[in-house]
C-alpha atoms as a PDB file:
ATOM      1  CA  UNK A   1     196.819 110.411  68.406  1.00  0.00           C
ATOM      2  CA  UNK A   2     196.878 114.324  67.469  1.00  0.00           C
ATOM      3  CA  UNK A   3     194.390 116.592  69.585  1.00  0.00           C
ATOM      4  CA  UNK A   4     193.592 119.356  67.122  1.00  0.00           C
ATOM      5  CA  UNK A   5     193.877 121.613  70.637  1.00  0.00           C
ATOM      6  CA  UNK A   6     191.616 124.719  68.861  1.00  0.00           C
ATOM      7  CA  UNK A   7     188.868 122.190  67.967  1.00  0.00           C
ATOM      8  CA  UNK A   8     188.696 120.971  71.762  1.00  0.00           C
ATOM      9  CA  UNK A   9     185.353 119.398  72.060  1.00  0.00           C
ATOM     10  CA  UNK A  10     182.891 118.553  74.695  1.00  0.00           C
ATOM     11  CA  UNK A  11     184.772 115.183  75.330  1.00  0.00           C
ATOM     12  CA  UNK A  12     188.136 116.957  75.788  1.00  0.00           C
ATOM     13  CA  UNK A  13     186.300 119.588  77.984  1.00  0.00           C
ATOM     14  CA  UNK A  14     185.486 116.734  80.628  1.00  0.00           C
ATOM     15  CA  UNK A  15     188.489 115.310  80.358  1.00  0.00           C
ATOM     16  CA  UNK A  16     189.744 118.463  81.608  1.00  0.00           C
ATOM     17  CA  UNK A  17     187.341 119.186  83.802  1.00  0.00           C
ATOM     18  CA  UNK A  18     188.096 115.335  85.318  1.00  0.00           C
ATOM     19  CA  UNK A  19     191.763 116.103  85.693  1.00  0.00           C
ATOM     20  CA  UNK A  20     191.119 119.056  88.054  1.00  0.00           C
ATOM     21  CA  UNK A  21     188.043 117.043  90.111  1.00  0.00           C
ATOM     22  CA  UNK A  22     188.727 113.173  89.729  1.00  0.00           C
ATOM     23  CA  UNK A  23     192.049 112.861  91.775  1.00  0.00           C
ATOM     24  CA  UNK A  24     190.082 112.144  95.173  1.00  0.00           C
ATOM     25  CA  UNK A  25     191.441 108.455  96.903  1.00  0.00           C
ATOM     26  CA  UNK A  26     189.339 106.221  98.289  1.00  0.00           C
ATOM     27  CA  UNK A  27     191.915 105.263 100.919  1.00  0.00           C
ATOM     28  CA  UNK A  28     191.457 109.013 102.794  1.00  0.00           C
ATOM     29  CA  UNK A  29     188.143 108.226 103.746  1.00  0.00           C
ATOM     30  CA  UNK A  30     187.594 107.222 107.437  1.00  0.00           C
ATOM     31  CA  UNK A  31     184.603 104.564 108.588  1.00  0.00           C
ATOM     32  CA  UNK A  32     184.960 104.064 112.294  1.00  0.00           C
ATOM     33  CA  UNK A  33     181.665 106.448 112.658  1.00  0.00           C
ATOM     34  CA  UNK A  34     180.427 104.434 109.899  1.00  0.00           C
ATOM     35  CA  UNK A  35     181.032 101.110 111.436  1.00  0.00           C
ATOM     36  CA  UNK A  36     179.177 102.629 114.834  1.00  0.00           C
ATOM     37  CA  UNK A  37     176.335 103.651 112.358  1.00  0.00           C
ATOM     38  CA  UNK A  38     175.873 100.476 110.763  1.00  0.00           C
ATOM     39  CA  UNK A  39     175.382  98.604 113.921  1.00  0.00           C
ATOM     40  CA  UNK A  40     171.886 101.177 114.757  1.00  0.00           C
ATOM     41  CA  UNK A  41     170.401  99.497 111.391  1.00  0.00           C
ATOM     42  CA  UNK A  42     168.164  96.756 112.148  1.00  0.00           C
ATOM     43  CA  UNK A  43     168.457  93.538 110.212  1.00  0.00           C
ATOM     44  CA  UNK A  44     166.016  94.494 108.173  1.00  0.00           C
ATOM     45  CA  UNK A  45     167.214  98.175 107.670  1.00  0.00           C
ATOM     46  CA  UNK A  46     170.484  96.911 106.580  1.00  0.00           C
ATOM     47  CA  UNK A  47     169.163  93.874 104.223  1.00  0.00           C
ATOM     48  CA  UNK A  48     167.397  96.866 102.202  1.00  0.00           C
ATOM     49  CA  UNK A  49     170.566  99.284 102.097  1.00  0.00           C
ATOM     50  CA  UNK A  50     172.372  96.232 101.191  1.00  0.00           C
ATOM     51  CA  UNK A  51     170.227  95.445  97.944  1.00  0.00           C
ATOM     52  CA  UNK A  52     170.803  98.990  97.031  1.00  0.00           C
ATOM     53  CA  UNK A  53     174.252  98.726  97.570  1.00  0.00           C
ATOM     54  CA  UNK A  54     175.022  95.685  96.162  1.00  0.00           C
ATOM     55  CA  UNK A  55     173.593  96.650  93.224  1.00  0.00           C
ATOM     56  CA  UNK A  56     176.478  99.688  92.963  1.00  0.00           C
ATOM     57  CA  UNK A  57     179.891  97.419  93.962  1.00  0.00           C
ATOM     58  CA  UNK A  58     178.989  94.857  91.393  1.00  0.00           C
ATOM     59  CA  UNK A  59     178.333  97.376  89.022  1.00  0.00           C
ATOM     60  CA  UNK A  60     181.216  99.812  89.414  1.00  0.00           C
ATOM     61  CA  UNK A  61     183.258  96.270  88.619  1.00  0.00           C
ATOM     62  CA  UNK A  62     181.715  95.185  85.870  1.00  0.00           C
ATOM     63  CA  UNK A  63     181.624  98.897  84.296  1.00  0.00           C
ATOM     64  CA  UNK A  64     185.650  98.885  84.842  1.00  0.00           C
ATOM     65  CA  UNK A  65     185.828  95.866  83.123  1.00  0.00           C
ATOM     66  CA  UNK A  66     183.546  96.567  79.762  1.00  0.00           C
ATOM     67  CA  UNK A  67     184.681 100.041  79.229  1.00  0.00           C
ATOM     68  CA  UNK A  68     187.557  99.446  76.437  1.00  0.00           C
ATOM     69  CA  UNK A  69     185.762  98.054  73.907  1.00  0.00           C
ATOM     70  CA  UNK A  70     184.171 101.380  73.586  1.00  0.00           C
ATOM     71  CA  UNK A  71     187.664 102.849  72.552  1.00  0.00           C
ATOM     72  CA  UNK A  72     188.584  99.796  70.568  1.00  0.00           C
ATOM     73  CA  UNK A  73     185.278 100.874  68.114  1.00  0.00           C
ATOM     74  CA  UNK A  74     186.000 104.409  68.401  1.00  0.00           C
ATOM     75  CA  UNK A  75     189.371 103.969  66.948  1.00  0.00           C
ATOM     76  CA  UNK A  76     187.786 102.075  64.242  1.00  0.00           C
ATOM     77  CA  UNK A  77     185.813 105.151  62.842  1.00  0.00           C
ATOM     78  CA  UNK A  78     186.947 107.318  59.959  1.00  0.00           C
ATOM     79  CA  UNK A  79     187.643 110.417  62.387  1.00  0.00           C
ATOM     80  CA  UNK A  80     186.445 112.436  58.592  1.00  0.00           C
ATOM     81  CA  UNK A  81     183.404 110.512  58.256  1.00  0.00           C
ATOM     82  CA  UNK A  82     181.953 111.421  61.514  1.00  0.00           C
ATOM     83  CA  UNK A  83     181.075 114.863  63.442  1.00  0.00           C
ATOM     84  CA  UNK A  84     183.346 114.441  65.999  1.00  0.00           C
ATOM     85  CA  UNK A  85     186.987 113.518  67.131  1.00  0.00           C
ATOM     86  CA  UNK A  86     186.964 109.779  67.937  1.00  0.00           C
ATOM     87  CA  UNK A  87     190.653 110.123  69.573  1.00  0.00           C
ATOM     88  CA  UNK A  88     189.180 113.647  71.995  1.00  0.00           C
ATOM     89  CA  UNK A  89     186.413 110.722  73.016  1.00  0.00           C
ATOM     90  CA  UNK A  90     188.947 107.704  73.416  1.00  0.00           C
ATOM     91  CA  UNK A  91     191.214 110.195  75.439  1.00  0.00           C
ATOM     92  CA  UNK A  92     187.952 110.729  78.201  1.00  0.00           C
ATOM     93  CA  UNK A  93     187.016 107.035  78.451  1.00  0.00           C
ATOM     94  CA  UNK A  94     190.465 106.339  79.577  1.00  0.00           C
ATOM     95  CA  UNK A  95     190.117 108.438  82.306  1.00  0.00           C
ATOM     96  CA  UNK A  96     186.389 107.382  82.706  1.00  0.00           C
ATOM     97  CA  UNK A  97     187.725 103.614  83.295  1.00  0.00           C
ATOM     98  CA  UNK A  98     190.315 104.749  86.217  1.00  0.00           C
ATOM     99  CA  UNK A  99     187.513 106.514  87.803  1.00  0.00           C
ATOM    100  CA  UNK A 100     185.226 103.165  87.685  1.00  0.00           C
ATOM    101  CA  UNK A 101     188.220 101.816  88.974  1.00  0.00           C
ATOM    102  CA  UNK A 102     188.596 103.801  91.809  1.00  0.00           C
ATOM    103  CA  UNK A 103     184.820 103.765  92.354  1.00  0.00           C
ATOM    104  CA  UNK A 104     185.237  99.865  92.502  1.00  0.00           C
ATOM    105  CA  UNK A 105     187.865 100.279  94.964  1.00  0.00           C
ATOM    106  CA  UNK A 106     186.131 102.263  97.407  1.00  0.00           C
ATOM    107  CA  UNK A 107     183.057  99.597  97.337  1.00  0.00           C
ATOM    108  CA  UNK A 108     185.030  97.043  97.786  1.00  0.00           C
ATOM    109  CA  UNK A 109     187.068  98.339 101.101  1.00  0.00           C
ATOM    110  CA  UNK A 110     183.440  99.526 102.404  1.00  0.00           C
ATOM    111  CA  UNK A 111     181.781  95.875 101.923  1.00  0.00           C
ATOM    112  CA  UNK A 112     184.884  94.661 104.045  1.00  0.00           C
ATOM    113  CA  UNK A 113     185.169  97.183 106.587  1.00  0.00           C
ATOM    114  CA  UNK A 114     182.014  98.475 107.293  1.00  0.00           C
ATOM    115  CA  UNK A 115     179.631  96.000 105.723  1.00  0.00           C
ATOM    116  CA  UNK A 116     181.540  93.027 106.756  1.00  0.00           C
ATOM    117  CA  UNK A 117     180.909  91.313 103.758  1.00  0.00           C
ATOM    118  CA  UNK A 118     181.669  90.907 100.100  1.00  0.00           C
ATOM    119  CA  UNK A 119     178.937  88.619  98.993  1.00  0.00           C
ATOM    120  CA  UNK A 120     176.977  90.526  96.842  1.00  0.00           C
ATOM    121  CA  UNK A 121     174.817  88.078  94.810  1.00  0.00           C
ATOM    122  CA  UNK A 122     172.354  87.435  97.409  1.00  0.00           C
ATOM    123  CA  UNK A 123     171.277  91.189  97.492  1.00  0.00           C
ATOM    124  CA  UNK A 124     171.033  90.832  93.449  1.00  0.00           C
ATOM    125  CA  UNK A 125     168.278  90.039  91.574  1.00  0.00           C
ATOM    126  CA  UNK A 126     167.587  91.710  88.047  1.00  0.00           C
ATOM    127  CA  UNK A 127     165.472  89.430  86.541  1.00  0.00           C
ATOM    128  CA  UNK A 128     162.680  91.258  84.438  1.00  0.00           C
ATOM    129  CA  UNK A 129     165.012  94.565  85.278  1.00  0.00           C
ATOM    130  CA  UNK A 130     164.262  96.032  81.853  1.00  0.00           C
ATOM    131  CA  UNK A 131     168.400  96.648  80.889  1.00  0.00           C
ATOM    132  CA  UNK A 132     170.977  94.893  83.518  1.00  0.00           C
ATOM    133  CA  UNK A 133     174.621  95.907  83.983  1.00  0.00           C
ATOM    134  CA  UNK A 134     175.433  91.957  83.009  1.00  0.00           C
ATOM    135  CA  UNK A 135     174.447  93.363  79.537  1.00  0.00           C
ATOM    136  CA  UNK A 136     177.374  95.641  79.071  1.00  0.00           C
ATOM    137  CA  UNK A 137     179.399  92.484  78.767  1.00  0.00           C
ATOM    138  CA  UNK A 138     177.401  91.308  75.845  1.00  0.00           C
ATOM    139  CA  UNK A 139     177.708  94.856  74.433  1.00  0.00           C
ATOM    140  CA  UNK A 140     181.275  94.941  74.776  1.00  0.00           C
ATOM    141  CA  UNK A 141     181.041  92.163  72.181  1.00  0.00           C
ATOM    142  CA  UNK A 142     178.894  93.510  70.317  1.00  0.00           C
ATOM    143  CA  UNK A 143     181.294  96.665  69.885  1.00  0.00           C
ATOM    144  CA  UNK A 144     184.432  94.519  68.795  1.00  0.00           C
ATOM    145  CA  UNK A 145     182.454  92.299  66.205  1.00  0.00           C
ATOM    146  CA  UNK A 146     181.176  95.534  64.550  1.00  0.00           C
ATOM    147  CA  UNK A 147     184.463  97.153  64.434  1.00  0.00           C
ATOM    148  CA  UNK A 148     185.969  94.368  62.914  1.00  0.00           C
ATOM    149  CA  UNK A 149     182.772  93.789  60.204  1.00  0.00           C
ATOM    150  CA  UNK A 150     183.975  97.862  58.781  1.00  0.00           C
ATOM    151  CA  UNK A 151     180.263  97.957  58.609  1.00  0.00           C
ATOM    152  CA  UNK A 152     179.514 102.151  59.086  1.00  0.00           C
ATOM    153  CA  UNK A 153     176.430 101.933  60.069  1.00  0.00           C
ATOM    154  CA  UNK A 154     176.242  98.902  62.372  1.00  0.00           C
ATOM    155  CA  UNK A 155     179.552 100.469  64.222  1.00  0.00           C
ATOM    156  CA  UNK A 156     177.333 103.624  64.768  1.00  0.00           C
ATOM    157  CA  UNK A 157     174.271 101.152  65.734  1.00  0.00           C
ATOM    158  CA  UNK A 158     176.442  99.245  68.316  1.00  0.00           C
ATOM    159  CA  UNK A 159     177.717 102.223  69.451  1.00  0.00           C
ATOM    160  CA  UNK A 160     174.485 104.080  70.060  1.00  0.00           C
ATOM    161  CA  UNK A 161     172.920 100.905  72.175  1.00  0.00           C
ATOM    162  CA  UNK A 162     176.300 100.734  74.333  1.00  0.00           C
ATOM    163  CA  UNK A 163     176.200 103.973  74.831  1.00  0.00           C
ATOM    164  CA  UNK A 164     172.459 105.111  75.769  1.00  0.00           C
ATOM    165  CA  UNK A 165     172.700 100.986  77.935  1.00  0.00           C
ATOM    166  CA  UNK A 166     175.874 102.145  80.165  1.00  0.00           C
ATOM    167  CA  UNK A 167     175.764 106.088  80.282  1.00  0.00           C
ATOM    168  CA  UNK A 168     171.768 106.642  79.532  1.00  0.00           C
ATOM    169  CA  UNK A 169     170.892 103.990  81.292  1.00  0.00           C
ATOM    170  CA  UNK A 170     172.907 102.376  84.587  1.00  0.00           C
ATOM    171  CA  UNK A 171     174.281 105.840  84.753  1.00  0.00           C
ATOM    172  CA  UNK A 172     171.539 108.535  84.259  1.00  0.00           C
ATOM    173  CA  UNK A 173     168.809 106.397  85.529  1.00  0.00           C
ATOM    174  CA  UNK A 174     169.546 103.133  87.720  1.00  0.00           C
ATOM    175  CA  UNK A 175     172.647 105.026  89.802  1.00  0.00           C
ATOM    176  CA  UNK A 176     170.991 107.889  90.270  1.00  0.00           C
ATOM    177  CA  UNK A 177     167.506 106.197  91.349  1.00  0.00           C
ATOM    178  CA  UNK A 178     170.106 104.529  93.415  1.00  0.00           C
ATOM    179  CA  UNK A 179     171.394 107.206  95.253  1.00  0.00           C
ATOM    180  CA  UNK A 180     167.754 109.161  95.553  1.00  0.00           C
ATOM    181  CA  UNK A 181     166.840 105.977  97.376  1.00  0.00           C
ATOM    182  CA  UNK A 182     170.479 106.293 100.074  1.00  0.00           C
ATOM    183  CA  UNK A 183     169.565 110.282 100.193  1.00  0.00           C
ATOM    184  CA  UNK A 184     165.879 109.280 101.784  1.00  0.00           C
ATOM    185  CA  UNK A 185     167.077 106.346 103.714  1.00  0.00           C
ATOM    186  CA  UNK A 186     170.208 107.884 105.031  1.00  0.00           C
ATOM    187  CA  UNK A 187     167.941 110.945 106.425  1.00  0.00           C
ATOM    188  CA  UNK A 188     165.094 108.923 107.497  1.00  0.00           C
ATOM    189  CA  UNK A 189     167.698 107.049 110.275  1.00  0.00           C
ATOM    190  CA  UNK A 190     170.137 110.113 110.898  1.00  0.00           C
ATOM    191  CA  UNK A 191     166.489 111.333 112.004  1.00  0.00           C
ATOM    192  CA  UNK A 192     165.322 108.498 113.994  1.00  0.00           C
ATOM    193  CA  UNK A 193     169.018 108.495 115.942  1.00  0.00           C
ATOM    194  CA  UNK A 194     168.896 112.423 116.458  1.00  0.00           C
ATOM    195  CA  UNK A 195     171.673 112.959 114.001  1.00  0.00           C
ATOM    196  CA  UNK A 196     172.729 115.181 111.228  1.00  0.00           C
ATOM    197  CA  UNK A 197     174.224 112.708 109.528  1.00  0.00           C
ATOM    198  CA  UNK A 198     175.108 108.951 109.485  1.00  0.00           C
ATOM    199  CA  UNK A 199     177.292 106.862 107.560  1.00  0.00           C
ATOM    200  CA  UNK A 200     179.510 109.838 106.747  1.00  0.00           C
ATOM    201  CA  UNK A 201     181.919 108.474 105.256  1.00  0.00           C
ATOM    202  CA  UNK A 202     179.779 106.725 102.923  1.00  0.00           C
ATOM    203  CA  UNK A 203     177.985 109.810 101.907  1.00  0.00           C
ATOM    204  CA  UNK A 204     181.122 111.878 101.546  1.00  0.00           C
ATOM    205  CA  UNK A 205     183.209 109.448  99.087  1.00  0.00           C
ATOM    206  CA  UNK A 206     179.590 108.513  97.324  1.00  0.00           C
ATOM    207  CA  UNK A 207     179.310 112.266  96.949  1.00  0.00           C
ATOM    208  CA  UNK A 208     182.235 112.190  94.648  1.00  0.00           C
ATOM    209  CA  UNK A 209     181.349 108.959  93.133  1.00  0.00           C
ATOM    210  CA  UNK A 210     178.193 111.255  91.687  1.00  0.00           C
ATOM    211  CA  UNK A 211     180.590 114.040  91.012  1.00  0.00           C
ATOM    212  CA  UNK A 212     182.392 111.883  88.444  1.00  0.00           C
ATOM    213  CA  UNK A 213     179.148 110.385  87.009  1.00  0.00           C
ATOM    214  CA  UNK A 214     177.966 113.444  86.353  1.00  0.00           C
ATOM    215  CA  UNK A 215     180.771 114.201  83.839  1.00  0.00           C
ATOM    216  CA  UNK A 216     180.083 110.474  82.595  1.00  0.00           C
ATOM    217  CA  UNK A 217     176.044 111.318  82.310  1.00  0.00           C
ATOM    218  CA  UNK A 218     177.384 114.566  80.461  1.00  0.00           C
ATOM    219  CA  UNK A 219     179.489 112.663  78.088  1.00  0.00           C
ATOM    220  CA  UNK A 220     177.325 110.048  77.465  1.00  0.00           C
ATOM    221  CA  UNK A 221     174.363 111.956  76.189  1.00  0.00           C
ATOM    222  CA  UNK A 222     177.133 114.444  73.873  1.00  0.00           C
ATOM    223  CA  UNK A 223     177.780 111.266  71.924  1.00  0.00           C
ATOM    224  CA  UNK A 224     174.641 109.931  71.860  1.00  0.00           C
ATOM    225  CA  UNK A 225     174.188 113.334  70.202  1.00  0.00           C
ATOM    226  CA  UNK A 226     176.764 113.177  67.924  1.00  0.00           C
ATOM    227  CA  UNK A 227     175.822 109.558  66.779  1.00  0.00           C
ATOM    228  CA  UNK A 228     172.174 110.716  65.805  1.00  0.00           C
ATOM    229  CA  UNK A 229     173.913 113.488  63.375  1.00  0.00           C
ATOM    230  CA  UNK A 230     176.599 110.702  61.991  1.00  0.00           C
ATOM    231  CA  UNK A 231     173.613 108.805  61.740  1.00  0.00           C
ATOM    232  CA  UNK A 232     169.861 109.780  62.055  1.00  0.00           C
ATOM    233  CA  UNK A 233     168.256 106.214  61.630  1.00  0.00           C
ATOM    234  CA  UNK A 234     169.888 105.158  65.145  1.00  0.00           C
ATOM    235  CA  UNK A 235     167.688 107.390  66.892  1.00  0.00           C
ATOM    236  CA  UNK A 236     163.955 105.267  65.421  1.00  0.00           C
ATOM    237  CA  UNK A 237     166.196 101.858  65.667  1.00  0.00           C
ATOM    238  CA  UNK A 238     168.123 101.831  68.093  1.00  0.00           C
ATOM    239  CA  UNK A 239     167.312 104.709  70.835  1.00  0.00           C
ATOM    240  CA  UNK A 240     163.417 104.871  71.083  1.00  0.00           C
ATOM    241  CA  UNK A 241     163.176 100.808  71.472  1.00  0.00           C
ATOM    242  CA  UNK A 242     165.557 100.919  74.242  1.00  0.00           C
ATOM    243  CA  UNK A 243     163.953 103.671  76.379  1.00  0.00           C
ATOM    244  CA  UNK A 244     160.399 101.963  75.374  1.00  0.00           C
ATOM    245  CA  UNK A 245     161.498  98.788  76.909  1.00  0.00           C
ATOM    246  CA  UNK A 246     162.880 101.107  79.640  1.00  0.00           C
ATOM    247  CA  UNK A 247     159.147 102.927  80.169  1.00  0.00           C
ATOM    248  CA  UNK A 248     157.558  99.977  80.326  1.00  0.00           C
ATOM    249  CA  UNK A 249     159.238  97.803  82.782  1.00  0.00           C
ATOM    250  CA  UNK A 250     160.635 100.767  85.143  1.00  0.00           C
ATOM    251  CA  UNK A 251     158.304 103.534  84.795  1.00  0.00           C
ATOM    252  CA  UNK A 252     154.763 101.937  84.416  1.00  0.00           C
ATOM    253  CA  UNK A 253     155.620  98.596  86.205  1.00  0.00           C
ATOM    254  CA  UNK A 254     157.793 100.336  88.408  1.00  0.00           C
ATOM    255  CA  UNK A 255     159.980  99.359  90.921  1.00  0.00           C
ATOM    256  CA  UNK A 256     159.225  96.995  94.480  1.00  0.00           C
ATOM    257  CA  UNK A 257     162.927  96.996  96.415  1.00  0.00           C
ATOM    258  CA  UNK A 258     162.154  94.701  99.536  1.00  0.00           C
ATOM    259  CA  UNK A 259     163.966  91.808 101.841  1.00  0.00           C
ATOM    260  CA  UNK A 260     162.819  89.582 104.075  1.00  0.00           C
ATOM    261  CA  UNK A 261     159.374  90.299 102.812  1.00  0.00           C
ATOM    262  CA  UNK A 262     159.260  94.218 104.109  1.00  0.00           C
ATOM    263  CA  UNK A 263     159.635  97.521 101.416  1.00  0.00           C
ATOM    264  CA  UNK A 264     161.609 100.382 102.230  1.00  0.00           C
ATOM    265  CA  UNK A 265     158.649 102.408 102.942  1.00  0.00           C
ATOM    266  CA  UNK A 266     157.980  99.658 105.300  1.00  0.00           C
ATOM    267  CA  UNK A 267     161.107  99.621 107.119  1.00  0.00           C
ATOM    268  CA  UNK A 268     161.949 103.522 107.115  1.00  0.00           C
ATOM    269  CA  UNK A 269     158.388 105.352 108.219  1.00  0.00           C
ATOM    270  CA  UNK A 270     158.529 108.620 105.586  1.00  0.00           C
ATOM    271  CA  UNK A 271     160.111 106.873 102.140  1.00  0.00           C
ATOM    272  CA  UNK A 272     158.896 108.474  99.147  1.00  0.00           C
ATOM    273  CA  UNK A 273     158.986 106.338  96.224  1.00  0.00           C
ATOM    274  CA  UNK A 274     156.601 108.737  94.284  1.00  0.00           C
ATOM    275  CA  UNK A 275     159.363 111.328  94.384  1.00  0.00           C
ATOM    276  CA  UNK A 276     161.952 109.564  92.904  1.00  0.00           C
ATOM    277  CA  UNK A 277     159.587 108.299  90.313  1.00  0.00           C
ATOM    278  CA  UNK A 278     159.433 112.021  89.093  1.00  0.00           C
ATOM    279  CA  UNK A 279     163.056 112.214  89.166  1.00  0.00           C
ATOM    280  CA  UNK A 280     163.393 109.714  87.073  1.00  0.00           C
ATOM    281  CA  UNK A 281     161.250 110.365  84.475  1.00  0.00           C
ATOM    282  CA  UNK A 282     162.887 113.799  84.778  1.00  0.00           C
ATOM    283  CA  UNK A 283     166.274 112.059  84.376  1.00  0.00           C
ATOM    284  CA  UNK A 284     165.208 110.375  81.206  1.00  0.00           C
ATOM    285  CA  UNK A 285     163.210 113.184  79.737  1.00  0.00           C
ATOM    286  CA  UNK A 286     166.913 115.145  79.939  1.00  0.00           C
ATOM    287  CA  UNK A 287     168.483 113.009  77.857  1.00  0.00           C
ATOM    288  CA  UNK A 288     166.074 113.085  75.343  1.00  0.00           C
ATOM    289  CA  UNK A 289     166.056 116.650  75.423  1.00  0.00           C
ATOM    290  CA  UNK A 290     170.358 116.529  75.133  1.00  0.00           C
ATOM    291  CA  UNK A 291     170.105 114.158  72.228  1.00  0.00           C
ATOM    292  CA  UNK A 292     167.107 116.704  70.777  1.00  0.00           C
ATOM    293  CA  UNK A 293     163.451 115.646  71.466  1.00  0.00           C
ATOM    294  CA  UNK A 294     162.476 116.632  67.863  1.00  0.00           C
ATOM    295  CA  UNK A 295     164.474 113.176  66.713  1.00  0.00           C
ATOM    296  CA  UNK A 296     161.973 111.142  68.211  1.00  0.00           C
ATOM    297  CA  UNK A 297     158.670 110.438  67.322  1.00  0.00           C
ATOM    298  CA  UNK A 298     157.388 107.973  70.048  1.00  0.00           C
ATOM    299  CA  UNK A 299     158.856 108.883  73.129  1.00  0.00           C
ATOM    300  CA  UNK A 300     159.874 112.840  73.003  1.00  0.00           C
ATOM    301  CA  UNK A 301     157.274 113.507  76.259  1.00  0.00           C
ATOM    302  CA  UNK A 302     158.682 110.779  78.378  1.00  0.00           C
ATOM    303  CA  UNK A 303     155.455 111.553  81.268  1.00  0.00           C
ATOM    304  CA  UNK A 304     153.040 111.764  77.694  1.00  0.00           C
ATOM    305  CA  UNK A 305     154.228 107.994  76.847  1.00  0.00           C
ATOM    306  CA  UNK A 306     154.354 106.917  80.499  1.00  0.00           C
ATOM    307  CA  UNK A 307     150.861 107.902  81.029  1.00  0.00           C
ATOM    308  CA  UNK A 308     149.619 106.672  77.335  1.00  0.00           C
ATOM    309  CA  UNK A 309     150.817 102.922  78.554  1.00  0.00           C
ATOM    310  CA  UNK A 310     149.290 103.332  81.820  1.00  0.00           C
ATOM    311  CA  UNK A 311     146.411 103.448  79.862  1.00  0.00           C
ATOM    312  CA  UNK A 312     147.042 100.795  78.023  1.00  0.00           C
ATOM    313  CA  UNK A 313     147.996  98.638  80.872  1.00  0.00           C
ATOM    314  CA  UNK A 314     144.564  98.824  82.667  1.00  0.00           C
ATOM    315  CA  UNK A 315     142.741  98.775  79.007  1.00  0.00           C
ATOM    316  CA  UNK A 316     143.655  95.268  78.876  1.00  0.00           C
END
């Protein structure tokens, strides 16, 4: 596995970059304030928070668990048929997987301690969710079959959909929808109990959960990048479908979170689901930008196509 070291590229870059921020140990975070905290929420406050959260644990598992296939394909690729270093990219997704790990980790002792709890089914529900994180399992398939077929252009295909379903996707919009949504609620109680803060550990170690998906956004989009150059035609097949499908069921459907009946603006007075709307289609309309709006026909404006199928939606 040489590293040409003075053709470092963006990949490499993070994977520095991750060395010097991703050591952080979910075991150095204290909860007793949390624990006092969690007892203010009322049943109804906490089934809500809980749907959220639920939503990250199983997530952060199953993410830890689909990640090598990636690097299985990757090492499959003619690193002189393609416009970037396969091994650079296999070298960050090894780190990326401890970090998932590690995220997993600190879900898991949070359910238990502070949560008291580690059913997490009964807070999920992603039927008619327009991409699920069950997918990535399917995709992880998907990735090995191709790399065995030799098949160029499928492998870049596969690749592309794995890679715009786990980093442009669960990463750069359902986590960080996700974590708009703990910012508000999170605020909305610390206010209500006269507080700065509450649930700080929570919002410290989450605060470096976001630090590392940041670098995993960043990466994500690079290659989805670098896949359109190796080759164009993924962009019309593979990308614009995807974030279509994505438009229609998340941004112009959009998105009811409730339990026992009651929404979050409901149970905390002062939720703004309008703002995090924006964000999103913010979120989205950055990675088109990063992979280079110009590829697409159909979807370069993300707010232009959300507001053409808006249209559409009450035409019919």
């Amino acid at each position: 596995m040489p590293v040409d070291y003075s053709q470092r590229e963006k990949s490499f870059e993070l994977y520095r970059k991750g060395k010097r921020e991703g050591t952080w140990d979910p075991d150095d975070f204290e909860f007793e304030q949390d624990k006092e905290d969690w007892a203010a929420f009322s049943d109804t406050e906490q089934a809500l928070f809980l749907t959220i959260a639920s939503g990250f644990y199983e997530g952060e598992e199953d993410v830890t668990r689909t990640l090598s296939p990636y690097m299985y394909a990757l090492d499959s690729l003619d690193r002189d048929a393609v416009p970037f270093d396969p091994v650079q990219e296999e070298m960050y997704l090894s780190q990326q997987v401890y970090e998932e790990a590690k995220h997993t980790d600190f879900f898991s002792r949070y359910f238990e301690e502070v949560f008291e709890t580690q059913d997490v089914g009964q807070y999920n529900d992603e039927e008619g969710d327009a991409y699920s994180i069950k997918d990535l399992y399917e995709k992880g398939e998907d990735l090995i079959n191709a790399a065995r077929s030799g098949d160029r252009t499928a492998m870049v295909h596969t690749l592309g959909e794995a890679y715009l379903e786990y980093m442009g996707m669960v990463e750069a919009q359902g986590a960080r929808r996700g974590y708009l949504a703990f910012d508000q609620m999170a605020d909305i109680k610390a206010e209500e109990l006269g507080r700065e803060r509450v649930l700080p550990g929570y919002q410290k170690a989450v605060g470096k959960i976001r630090q590392d998906e940041t670098r995993h956004i960043e990466n994500g989009r690079w290659m989805l990048r670098q896949l359109a150059e190796t080759e164009p035609s993924v962009v019309a097949e593979v990308y614009e479908p995807r974030i279509e499908a994505y438009i229609e069921h998340e941004l112009v459907a959009g998105d009811r979170v409730e339990a026992d009946g009651v929404t979050i603006d409901e149970a905390y007075p002062g939720f703004d689901g309008w703002v995090i709307h924006e964000r999103t289609m913010q979120f989205l309309q950055d990675t088109v930008d990063y992979i280079g709006a110009d590829r697409f026909d159909r979807v370069s404006d993300i707010e232009a196509a959300v507001e053409q199928r808006r249209a559409q939606a009450a035409d019919d």
